[in-house]
N, C-alpha and C. Protein backbone atom coordinates (compact mmCIF):
# COMPACT_ATOMS: atom_id res chain seq x y z
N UNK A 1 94.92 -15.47 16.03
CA UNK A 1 96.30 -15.92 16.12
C UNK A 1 97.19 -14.81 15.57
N UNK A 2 97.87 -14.27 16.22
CA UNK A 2 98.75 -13.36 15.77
C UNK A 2 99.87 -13.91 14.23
N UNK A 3 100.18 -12.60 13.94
CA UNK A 3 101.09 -12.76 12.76
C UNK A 3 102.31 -13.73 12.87
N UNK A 4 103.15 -13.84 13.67
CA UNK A 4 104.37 -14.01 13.66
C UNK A 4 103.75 -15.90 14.43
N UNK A 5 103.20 -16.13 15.29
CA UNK A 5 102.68 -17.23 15.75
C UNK A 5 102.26 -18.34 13.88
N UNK A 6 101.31 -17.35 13.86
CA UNK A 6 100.94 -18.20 12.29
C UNK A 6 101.67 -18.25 11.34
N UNK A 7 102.84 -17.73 11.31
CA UNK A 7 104.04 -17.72 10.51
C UNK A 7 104.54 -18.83 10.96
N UNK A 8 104.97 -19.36 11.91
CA UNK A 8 105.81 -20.22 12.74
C UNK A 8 104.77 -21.57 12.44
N UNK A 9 103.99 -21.29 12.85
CA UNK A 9 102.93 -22.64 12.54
C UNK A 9 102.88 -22.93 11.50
N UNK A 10 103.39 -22.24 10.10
CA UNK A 10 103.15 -22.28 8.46
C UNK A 10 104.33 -23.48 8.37
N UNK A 11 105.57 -22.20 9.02
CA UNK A 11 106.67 -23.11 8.77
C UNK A 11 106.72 -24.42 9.27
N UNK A 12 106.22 -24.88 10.76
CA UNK A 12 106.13 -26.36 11.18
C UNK A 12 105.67 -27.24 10.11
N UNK A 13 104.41 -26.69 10.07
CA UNK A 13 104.06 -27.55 8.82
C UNK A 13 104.27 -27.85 7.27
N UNK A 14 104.89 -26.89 6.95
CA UNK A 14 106.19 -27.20 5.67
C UNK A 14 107.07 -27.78 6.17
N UNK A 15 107.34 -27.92 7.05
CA UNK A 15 108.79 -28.65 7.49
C UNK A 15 108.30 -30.31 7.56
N UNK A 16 107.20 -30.61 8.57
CA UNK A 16 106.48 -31.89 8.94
C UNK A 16 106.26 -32.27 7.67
N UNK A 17 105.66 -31.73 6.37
CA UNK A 17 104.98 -32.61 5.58
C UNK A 17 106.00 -33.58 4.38
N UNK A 18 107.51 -33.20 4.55
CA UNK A 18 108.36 -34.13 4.04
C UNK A 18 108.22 -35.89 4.53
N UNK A 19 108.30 -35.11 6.38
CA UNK A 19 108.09 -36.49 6.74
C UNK A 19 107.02 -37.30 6.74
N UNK A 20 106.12 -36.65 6.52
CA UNK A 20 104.78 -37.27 5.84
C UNK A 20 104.81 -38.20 4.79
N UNK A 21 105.52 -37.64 3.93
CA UNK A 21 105.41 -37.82 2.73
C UNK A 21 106.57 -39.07 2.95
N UNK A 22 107.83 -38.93 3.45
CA UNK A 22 108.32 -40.37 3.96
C UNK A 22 108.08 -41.31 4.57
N UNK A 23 106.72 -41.03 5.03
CA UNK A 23 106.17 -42.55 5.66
C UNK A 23 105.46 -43.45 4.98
N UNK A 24 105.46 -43.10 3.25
CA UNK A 24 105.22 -43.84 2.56
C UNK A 24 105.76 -45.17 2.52
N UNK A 25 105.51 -46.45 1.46
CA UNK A 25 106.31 -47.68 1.51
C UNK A 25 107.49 -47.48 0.65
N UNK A 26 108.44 -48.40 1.75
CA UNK A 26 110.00 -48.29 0.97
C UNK A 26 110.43 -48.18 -0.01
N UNK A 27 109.76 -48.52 -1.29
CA UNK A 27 109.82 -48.27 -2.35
C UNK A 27 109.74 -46.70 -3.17
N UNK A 28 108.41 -46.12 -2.31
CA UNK A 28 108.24 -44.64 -2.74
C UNK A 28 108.81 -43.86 -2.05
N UNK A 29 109.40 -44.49 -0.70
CA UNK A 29 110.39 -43.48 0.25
C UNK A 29 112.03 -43.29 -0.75
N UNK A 30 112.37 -44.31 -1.24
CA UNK A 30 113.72 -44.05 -1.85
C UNK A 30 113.35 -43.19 -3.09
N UNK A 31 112.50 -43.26 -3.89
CA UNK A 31 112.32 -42.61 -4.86
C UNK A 31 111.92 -40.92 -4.36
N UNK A 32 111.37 -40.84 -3.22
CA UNK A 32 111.22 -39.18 -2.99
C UNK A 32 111.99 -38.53 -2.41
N UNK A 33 112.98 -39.64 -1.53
CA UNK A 33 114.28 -38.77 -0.45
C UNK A 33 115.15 -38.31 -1.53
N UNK A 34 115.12 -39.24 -2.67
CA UNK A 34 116.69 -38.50 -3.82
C UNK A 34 116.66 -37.15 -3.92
N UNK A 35 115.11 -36.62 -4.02
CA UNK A 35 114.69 -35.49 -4.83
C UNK A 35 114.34 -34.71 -3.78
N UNK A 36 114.41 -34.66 -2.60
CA UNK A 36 113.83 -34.02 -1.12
C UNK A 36 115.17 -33.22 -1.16
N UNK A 37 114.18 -31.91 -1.02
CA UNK A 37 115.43 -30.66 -0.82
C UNK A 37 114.81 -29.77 0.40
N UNK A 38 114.95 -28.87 1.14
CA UNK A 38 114.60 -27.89 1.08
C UNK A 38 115.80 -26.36 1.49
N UNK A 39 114.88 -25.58 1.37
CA UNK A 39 115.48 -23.93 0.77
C UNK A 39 115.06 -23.07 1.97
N UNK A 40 115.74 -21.92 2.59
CA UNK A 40 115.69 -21.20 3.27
C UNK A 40 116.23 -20.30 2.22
N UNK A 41 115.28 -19.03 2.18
CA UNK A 41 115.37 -18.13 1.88
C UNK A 41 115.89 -16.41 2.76
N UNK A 42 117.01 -16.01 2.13
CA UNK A 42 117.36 -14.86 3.16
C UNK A 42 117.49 -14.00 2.23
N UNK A 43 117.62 -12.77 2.46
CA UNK A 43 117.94 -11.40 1.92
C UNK A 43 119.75 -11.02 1.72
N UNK A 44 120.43 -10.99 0.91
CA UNK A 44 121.26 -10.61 0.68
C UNK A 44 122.01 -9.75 2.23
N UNK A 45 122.94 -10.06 2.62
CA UNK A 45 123.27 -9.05 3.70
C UNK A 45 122.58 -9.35 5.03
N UNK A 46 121.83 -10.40 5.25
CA UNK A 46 121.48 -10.93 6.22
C UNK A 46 122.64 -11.62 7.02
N UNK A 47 122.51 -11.80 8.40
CA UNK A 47 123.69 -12.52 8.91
C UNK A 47 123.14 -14.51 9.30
N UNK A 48 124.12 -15.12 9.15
CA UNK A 48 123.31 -16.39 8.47
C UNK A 48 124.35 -17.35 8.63
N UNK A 49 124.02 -18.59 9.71
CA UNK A 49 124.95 -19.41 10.25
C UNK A 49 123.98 -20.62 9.88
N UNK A 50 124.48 -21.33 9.35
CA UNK A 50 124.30 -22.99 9.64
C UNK A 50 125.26 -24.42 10.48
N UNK A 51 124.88 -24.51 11.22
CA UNK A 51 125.89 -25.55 11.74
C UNK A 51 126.95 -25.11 13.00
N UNK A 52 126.52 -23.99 13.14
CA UNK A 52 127.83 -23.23 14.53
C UNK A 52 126.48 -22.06 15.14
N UNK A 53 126.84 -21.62 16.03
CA UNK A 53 126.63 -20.15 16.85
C UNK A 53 126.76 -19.06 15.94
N UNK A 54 125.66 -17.79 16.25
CA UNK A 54 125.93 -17.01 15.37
C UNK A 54 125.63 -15.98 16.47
N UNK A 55 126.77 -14.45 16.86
CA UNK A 55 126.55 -13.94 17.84
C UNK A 55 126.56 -12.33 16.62
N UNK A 56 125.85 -11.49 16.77
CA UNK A 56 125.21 -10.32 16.61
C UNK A 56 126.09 -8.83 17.22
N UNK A 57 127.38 -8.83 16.76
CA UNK A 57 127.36 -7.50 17.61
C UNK A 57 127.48 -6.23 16.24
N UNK A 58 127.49 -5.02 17.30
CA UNK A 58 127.15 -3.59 16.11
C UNK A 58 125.47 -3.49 15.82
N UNK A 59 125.68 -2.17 14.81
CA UNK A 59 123.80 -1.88 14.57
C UNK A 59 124.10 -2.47 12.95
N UNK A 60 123.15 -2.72 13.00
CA UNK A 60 122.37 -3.84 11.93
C UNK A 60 120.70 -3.53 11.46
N UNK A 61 119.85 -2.79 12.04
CA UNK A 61 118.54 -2.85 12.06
C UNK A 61 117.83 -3.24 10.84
N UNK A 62 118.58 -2.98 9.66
CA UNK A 62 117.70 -3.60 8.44
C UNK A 62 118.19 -5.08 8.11
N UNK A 63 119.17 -5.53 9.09
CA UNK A 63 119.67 -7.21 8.80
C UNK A 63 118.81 -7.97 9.21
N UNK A 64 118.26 -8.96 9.21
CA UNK A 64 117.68 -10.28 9.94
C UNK A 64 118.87 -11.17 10.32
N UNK A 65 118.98 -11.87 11.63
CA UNK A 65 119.60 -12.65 12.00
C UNK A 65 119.14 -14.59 11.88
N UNK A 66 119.47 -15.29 11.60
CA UNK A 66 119.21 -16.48 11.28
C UNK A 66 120.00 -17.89 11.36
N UNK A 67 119.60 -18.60 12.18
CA UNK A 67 120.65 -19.97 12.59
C UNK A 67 119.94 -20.76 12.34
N UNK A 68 120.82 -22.15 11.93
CA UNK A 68 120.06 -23.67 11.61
C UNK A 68 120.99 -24.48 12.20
N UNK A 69 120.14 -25.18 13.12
CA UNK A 69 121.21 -25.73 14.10
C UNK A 69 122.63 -25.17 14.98
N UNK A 70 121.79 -24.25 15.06
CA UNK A 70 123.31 -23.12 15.98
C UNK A 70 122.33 -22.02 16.58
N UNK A 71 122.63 -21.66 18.04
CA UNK A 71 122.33 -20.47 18.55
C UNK A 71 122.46 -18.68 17.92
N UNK A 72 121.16 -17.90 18.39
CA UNK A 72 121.81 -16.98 17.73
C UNK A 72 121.56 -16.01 19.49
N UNK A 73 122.87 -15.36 19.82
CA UNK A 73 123.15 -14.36 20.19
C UNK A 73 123.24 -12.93 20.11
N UNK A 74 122.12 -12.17 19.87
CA UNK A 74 122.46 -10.50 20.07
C UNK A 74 122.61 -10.24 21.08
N UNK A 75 123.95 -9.39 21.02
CA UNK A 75 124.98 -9.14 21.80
C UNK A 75 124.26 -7.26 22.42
N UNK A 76 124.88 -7.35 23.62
CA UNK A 76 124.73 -5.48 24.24
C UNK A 76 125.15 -4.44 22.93
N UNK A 77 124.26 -3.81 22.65
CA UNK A 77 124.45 -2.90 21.93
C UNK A 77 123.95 -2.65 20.42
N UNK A 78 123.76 -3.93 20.24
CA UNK A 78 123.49 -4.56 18.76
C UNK A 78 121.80 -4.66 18.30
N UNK A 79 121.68 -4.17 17.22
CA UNK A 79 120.44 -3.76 16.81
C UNK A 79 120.22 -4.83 15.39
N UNK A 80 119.15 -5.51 15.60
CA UNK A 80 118.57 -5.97 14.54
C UNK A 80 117.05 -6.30 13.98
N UNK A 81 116.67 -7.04 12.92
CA UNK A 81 115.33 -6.82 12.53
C UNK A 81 114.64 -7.69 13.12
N UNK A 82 114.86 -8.74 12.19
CA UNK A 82 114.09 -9.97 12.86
C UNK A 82 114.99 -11.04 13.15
N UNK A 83 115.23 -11.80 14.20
CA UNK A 83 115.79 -13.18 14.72
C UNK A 83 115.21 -14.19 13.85
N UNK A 84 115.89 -15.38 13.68
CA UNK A 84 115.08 -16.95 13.92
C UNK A 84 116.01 -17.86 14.37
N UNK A 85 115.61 -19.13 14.65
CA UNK A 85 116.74 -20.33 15.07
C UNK A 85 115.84 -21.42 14.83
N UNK A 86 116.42 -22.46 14.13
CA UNK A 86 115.78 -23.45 14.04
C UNK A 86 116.94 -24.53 14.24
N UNK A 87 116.35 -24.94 15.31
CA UNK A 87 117.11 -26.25 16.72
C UNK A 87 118.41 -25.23 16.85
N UNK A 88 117.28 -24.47 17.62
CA UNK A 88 118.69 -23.09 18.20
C UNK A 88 117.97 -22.45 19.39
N UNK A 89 118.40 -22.03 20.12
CA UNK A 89 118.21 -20.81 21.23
C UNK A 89 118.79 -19.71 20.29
N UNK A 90 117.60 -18.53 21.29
CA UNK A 90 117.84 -17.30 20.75
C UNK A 90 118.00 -16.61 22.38
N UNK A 91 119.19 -15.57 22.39
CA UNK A 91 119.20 -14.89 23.81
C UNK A 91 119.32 -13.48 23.18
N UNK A 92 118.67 -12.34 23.57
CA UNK A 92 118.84 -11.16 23.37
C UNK A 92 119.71 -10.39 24.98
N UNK A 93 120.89 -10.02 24.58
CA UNK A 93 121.52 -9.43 25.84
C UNK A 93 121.10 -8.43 26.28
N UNK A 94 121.18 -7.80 27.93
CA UNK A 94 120.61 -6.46 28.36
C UNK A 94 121.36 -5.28 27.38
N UNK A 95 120.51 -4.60 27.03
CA UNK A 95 121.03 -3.32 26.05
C UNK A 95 121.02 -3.80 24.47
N UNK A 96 120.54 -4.69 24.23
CA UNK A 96 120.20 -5.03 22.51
C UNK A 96 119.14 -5.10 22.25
N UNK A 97 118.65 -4.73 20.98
CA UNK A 97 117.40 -4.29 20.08
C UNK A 97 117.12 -5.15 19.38
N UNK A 98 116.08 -5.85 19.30
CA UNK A 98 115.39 -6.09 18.15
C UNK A 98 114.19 -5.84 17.39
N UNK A 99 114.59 -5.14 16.61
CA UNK A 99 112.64 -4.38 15.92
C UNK A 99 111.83 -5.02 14.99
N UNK A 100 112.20 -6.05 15.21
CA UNK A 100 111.03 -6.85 14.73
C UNK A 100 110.88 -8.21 15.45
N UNK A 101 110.30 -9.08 14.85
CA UNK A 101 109.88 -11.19 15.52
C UNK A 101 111.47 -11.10 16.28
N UNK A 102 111.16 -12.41 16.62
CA UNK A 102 111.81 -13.53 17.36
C UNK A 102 111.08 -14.76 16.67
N UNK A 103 111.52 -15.91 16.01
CA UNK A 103 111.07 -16.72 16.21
C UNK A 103 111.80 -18.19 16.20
N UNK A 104 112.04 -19.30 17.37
CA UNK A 104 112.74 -20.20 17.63
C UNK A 104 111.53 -22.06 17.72
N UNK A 105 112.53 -22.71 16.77
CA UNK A 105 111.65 -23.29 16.48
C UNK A 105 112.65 -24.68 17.55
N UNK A 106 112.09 -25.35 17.97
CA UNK A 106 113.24 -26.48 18.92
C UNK A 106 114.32 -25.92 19.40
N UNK A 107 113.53 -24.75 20.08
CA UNK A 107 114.79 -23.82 20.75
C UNK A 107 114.18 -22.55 21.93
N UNK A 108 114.31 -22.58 22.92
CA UNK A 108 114.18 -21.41 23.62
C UNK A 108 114.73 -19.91 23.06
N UNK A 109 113.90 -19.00 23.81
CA UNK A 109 114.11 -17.50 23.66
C UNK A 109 113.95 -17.33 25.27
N UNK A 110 115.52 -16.30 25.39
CA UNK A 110 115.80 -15.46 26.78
C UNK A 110 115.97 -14.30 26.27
N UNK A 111 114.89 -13.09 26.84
CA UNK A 111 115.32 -12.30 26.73
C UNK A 111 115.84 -11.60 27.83
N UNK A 112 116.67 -11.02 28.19
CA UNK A 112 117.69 -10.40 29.44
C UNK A 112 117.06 -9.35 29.84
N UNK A 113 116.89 -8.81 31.14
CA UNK A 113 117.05 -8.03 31.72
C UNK A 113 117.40 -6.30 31.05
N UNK A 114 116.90 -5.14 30.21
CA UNK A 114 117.27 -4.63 29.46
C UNK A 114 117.28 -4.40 28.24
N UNK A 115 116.91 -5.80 27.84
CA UNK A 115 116.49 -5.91 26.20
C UNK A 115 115.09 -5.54 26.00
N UNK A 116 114.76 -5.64 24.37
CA UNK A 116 114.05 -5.06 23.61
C UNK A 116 113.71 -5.75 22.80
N UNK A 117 112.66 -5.97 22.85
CA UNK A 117 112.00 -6.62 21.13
C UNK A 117 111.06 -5.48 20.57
N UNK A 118 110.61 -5.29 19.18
CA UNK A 118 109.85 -4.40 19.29
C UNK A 118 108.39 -5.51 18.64
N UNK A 119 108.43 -6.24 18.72
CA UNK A 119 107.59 -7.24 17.51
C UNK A 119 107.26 -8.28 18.62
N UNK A 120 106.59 -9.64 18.13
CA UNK A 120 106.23 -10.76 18.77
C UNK A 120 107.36 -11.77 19.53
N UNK A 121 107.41 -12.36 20.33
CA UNK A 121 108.37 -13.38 20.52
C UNK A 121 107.71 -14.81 20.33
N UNK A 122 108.11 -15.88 19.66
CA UNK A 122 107.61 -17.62 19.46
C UNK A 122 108.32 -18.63 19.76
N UNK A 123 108.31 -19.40 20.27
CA UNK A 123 108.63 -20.44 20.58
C UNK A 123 108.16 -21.95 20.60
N UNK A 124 108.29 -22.35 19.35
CA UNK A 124 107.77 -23.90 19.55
C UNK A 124 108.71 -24.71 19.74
N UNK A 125 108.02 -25.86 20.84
CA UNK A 125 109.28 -26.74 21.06
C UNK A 125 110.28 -26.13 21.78
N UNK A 126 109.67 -25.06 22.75
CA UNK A 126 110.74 -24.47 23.40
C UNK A 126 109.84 -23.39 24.27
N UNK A 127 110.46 -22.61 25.24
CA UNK A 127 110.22 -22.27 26.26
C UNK A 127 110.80 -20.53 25.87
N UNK A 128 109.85 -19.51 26.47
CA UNK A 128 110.50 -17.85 26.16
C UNK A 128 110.63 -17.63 27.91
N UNK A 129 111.88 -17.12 28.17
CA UNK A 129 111.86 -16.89 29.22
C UNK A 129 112.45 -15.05 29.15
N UNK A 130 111.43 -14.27 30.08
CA UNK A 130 111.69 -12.90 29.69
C UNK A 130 112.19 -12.18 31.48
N UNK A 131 113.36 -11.82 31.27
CA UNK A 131 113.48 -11.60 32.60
C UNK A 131 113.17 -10.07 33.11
N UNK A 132 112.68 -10.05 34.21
CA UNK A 132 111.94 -8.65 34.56
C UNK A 132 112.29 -7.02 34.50
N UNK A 133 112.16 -6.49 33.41
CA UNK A 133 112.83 -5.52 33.34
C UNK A 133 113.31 -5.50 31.34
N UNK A 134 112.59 -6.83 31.33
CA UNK A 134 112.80 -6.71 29.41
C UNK A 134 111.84 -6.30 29.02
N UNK A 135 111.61 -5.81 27.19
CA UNK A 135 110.82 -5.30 27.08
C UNK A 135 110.44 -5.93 25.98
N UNK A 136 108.81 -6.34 26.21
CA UNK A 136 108.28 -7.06 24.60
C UNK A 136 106.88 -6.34 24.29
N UNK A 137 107.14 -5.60 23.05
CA UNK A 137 105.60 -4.82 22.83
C UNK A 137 104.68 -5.38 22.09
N UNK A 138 105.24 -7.12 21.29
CA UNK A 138 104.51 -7.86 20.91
C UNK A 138 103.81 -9.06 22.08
N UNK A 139 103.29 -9.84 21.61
CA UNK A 139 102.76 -10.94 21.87
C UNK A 139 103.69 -11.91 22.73
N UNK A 140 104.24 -12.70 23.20
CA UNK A 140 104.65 -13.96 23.26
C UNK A 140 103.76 -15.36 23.07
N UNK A 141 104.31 -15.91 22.21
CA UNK A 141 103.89 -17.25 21.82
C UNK A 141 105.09 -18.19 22.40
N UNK A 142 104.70 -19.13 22.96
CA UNK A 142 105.04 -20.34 23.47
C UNK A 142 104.58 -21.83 23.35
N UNK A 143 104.87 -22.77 22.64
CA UNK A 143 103.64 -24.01 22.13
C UNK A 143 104.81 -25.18 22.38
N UNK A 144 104.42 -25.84 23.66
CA UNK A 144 105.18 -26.81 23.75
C UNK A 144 104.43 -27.94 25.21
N UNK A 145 104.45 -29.39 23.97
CA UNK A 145 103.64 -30.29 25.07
C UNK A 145 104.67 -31.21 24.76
N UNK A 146 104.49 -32.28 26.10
CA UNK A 146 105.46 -33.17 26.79
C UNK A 146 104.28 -34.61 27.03
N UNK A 147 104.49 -35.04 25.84
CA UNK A 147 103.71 -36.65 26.33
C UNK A 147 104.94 -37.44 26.45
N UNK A 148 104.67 -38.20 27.51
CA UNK A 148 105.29 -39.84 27.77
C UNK A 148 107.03 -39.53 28.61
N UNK A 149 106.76 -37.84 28.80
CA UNK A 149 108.38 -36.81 28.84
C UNK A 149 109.16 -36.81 28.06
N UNK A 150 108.69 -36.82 26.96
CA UNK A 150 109.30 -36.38 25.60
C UNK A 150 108.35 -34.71 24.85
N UNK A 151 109.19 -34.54 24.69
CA UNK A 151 108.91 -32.41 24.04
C UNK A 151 108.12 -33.08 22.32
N UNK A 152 107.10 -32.93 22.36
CA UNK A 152 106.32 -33.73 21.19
C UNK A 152 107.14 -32.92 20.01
N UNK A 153 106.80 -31.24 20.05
CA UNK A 153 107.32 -30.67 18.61
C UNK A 153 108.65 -31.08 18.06
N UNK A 154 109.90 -30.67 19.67
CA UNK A 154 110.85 -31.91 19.07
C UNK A 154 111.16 -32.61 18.48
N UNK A 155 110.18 -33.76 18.94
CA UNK A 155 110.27 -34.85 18.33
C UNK A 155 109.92 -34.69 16.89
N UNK A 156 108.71 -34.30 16.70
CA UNK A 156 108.30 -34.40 15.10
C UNK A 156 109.00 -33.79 14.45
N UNK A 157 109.58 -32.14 14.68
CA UNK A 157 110.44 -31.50 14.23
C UNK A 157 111.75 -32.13 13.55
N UNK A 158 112.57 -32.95 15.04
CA UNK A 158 113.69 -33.37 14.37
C UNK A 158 113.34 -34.78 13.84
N UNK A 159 112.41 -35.51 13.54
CA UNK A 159 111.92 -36.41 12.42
C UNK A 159 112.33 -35.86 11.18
N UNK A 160 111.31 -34.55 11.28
CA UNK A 160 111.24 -34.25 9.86
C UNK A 160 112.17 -33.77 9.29
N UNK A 161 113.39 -32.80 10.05
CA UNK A 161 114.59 -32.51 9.29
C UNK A 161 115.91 -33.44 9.92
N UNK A 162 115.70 -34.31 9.91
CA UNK A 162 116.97 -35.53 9.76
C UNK A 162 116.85 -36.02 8.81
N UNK A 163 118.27 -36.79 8.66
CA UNK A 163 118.77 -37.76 7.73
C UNK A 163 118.77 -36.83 6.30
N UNK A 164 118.40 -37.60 5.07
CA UNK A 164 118.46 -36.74 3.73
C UNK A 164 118.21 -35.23 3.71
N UNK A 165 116.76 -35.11 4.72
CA UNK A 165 116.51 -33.50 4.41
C UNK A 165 117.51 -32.61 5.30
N UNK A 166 118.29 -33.41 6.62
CA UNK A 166 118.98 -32.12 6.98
C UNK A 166 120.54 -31.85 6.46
N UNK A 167 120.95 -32.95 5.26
CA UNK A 167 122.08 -32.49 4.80
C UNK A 167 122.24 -31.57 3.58
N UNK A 168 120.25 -31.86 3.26
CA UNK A 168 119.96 -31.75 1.80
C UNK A 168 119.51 -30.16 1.44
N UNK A 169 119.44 -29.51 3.11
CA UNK A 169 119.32 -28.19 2.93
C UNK A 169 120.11 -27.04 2.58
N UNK A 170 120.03 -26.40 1.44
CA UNK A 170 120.66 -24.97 0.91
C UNK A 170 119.82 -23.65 1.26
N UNK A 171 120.94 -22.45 1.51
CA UNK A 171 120.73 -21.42 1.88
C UNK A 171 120.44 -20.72 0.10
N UNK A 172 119.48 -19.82 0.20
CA UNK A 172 119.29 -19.42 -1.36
C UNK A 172 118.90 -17.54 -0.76
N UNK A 173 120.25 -16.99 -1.29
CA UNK A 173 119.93 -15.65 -0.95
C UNK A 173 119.35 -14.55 -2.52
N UNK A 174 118.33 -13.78 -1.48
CA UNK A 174 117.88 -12.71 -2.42
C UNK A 174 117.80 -11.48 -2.72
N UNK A 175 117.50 -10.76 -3.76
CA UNK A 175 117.88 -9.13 -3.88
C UNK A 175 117.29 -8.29 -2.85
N UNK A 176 116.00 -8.34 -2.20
CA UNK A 176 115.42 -8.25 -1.94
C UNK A 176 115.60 -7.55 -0.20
């Protein structure tokens, strides 16, 4: 299993095991949602949207780009490290760089005609569509099943970050 795939799979399952842990009885569910947090960690100087679109233009290459619940857009021209989106699409435009991952979690990846990844592309709960003439020197990962015509990761996905945990999430930036 490649790097950036088993990264993505780490994170599903840190994300799922809140709701695990809420399917306890009503009693131990109110007592653990008070205290249910979770933390996304970024690097100081990273570019970093929660709740809107986040579009990428200029060189950037030591930034990471990162959305939660909002699309992220690198724009023609624009150079960066690593992408993510979680319940986001990621589109890389013809003539933009990215030198490192992609990874979109309840969200598609397009990469355009022209573009560049230099790293893996992932997609759970979502679909990579690479149009002919892009360039990916990693892997693509894609993991997405449809029982009953419902998108399963979806589903469990947005289980697990609704209600308490998705208001209850803070951005925590580092020196680093």
């Amino acid at each position: 299993m490649s790097r950036s795939l088993l990264s993505a799979v780490t994170a599903l399952a840190l994300l799922t095991l809140p709701a695990a842990a809420r399917a306890d009885d009503d009693t131990e569910k109110e007592t653990k949602d008070k205290g249910a947090k979770c933390t996304i960690s970024v690097k100081k100087g990273d570019l970093v949207s929660q709740g809107k679109n986040l579009a990428v233009d200029g060189k950037g290459a030591d930034r990471d780009a990162v959305a939660i619940d909002g699309n992220v857009v690198v724009r023609a021209g624009a150079t960066v490290n690593d992408v993510a989106a979680i319940r986001g699409n990621v589109t890389v435009e013809a003539g933009a760089r990215v030198s490192g991952d992609i990874n979109a979690i309840n969200g598609n990846v397009h990469i355009q005609k022209g573009a560049t990844v230099a790293g893996d592309v992932t997609a759970i709960g979502g679909r990579i569509q690479a149009d002919e003439g892009a360039s990916i020197a990693g892997k693509k990962n894609d993991l997405s099943i449809t029982i009953n015509g419902e998108e399963f990761f979806q589903k469990v996905i947005g289980a697990a970050l609704s209600g308490t945990l998705k208001g209850d999430c803070e951005l925590r930036f580092t020196e680093e």
